[in-house]
N, C-alpha and C. Protein backbone atom coordinates (compact mmCIF):
# COMPACT_ATOMS: atom_id res chain seq x y z
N UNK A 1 -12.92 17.64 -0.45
CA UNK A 1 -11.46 17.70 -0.45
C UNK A 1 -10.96 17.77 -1.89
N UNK A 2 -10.01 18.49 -2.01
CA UNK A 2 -9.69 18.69 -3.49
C UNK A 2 -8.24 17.45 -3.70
N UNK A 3 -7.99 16.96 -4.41
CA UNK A 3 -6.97 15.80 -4.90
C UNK A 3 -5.71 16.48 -4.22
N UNK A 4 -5.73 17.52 -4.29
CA UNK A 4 -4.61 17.97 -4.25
C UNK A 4 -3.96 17.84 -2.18
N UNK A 5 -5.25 18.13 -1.45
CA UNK A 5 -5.43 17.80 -0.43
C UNK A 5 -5.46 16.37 -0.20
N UNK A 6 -5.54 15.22 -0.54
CA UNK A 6 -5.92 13.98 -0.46
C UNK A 6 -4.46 13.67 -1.21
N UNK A 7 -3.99 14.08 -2.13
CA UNK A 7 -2.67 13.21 -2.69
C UNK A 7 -1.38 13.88 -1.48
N UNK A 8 -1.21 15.16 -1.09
CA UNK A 8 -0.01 15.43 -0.16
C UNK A 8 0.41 14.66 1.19
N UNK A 9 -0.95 14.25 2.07
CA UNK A 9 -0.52 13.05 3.31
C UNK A 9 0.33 12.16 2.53
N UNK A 10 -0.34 11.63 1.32
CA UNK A 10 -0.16 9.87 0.70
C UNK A 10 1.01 9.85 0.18
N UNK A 11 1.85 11.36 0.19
CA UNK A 11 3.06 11.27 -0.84
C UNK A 11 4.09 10.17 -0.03
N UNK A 12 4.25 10.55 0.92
CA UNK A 12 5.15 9.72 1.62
C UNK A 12 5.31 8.24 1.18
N UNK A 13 4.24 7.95 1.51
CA UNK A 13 3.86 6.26 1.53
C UNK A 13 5.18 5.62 0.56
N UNK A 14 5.85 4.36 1.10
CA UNK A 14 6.72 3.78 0.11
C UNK A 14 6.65 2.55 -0.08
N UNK A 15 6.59 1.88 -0.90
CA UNK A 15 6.33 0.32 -0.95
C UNK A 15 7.46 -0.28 -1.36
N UNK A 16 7.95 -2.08 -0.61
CA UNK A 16 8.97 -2.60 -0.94
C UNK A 16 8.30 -3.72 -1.57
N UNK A 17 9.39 -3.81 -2.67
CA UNK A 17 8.72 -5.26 -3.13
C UNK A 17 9.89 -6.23 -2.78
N UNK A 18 9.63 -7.32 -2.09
CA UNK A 18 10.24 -8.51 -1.49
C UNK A 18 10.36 -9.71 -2.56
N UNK A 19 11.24 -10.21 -3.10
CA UNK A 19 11.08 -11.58 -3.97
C UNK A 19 11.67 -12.90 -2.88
N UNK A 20 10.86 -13.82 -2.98
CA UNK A 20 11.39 -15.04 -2.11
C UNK A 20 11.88 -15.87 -3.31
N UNK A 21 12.93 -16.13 -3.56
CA UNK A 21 13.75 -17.53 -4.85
C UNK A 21 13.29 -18.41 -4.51
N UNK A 22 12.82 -19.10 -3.05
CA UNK A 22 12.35 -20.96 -3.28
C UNK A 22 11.03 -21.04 -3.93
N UNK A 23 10.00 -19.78 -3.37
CA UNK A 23 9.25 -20.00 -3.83
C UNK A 23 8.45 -19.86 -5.05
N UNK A 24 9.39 -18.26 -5.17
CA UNK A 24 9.29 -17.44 -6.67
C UNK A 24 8.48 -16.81 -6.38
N UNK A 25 7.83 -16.28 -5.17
CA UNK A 25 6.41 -15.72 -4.92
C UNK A 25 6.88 -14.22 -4.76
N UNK A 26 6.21 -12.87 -4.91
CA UNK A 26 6.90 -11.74 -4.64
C UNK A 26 5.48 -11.30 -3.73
N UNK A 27 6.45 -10.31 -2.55
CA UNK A 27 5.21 -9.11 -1.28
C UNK A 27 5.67 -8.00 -1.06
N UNK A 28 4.38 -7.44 -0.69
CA UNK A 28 4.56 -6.37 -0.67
C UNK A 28 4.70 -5.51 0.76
N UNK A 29 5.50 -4.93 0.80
CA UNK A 29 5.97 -4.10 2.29
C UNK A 29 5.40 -2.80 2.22
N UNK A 30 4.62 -2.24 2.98
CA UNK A 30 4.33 -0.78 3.32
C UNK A 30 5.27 -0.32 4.16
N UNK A 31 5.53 1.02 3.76
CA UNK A 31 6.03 2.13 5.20
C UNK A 31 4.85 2.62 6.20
N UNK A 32 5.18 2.34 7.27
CA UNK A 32 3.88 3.38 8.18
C UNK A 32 3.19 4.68 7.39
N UNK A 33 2.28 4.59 7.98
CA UNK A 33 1.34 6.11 7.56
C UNK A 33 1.56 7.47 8.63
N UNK A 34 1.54 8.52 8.42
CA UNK A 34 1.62 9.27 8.90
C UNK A 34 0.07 9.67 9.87
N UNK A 35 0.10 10.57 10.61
CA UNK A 35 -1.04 10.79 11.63
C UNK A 35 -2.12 11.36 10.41
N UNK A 36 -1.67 12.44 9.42
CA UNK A 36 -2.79 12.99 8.34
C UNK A 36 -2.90 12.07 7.77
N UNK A 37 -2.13 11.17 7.35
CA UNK A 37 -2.54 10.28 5.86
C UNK A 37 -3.60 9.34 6.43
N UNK A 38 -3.18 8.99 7.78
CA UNK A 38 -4.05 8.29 8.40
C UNK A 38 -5.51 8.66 8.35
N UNK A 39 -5.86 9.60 8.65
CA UNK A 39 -7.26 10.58 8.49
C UNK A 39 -7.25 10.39 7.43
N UNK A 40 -7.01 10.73 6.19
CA UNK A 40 -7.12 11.06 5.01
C UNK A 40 -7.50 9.72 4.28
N UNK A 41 -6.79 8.42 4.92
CA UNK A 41 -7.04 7.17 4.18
C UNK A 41 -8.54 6.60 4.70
N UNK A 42 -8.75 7.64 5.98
CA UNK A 42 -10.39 6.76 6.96
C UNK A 42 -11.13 7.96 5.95
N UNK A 43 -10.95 9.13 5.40
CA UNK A 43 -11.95 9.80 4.64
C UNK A 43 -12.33 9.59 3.52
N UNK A 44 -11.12 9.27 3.19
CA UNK A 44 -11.59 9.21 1.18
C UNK A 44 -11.80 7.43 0.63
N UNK A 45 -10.39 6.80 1.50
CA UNK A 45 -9.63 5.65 1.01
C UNK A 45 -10.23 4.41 1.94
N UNK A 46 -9.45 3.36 1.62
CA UNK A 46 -10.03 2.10 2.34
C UNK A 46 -8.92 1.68 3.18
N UNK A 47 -9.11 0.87 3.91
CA UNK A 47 -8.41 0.86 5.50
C UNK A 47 -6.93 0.97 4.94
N UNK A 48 -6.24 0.64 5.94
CA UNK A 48 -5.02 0.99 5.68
C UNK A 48 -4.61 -0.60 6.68
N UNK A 49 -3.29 -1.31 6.14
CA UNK A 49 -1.98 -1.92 7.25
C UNK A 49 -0.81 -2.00 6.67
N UNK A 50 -0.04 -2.72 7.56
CA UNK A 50 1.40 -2.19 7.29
C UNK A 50 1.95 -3.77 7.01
N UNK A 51 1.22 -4.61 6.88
CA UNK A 51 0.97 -5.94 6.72
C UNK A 51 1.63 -6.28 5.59
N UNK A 52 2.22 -6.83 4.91
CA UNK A 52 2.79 -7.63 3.78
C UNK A 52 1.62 -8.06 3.04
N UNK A 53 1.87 -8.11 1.84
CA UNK A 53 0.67 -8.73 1.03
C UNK A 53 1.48 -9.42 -0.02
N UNK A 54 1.01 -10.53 -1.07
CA UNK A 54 1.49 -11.28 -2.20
C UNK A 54 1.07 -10.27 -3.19
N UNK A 55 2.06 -10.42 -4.40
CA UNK A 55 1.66 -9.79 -5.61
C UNK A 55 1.57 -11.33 -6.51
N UNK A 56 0.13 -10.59 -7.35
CA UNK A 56 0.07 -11.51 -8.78
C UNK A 56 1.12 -11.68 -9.69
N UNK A 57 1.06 -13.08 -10.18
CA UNK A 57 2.21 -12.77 -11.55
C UNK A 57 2.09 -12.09 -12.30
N UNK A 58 0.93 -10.97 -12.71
CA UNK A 58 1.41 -9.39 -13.68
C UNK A 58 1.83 -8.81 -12.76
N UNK A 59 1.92 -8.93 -11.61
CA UNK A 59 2.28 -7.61 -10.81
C UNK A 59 1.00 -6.70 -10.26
N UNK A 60 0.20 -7.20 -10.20
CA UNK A 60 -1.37 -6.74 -9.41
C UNK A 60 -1.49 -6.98 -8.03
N UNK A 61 -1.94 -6.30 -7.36
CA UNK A 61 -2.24 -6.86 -5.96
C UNK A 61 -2.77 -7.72 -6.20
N UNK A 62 -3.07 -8.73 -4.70
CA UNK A 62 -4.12 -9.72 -4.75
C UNK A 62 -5.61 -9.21 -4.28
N UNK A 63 -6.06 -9.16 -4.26
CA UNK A 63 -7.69 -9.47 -3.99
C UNK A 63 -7.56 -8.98 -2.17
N UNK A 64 -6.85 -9.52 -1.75
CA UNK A 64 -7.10 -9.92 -0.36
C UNK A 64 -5.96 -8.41 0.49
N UNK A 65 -5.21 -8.07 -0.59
CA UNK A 65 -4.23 -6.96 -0.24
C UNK A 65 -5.08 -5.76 0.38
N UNK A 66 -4.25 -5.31 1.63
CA UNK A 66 -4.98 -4.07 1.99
C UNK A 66 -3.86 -3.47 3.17
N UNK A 67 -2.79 -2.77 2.40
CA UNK A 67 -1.57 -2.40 2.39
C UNK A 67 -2.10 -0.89 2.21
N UNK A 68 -2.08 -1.08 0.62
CA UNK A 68 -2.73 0.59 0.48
C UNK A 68 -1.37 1.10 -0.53
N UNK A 69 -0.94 0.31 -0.89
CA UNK A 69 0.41 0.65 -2.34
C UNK A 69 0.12 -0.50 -3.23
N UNK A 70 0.13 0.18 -4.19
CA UNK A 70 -0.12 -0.58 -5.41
C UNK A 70 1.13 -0.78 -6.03
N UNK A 71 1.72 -1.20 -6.91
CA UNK A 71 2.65 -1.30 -7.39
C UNK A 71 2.93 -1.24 -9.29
């Protein structure tokens, strides 16, 4: 697959970043995947959910994130 094939499903993809004030903790929101990106994330990429994840205080995923947007 050429990048160019593998980056057009993924364009879509949008990520929210959520801040909670009590806790100060920030997550991360995916948009659904599309039916190709879907294929495309089981070919090249690593699983995919639509799951919320915590971000690090630089702003890194965590370890345990598997969203599939980085930030």
């Amino acid at each position: 697959m050429s990048p160019r094939v593998i980056r057009e499903p993924l364009n879509d993809r949008q990520c929210l970043v959520l801040h909670d004030p009590v806790n100060g903790k920030r997550y991360v929101v995916s948009s659904r995947l599309s039916a190709e990106a879907k294929v495309t994330h089981a070919t090249v990429g690593p699983g995919t959910s639509v799951r919320p994840y915590g971000l690090t205080s630089d702003g890194r995923g965590t370890i345990s994130a598997r969203a599939g947007c980085r930030t």
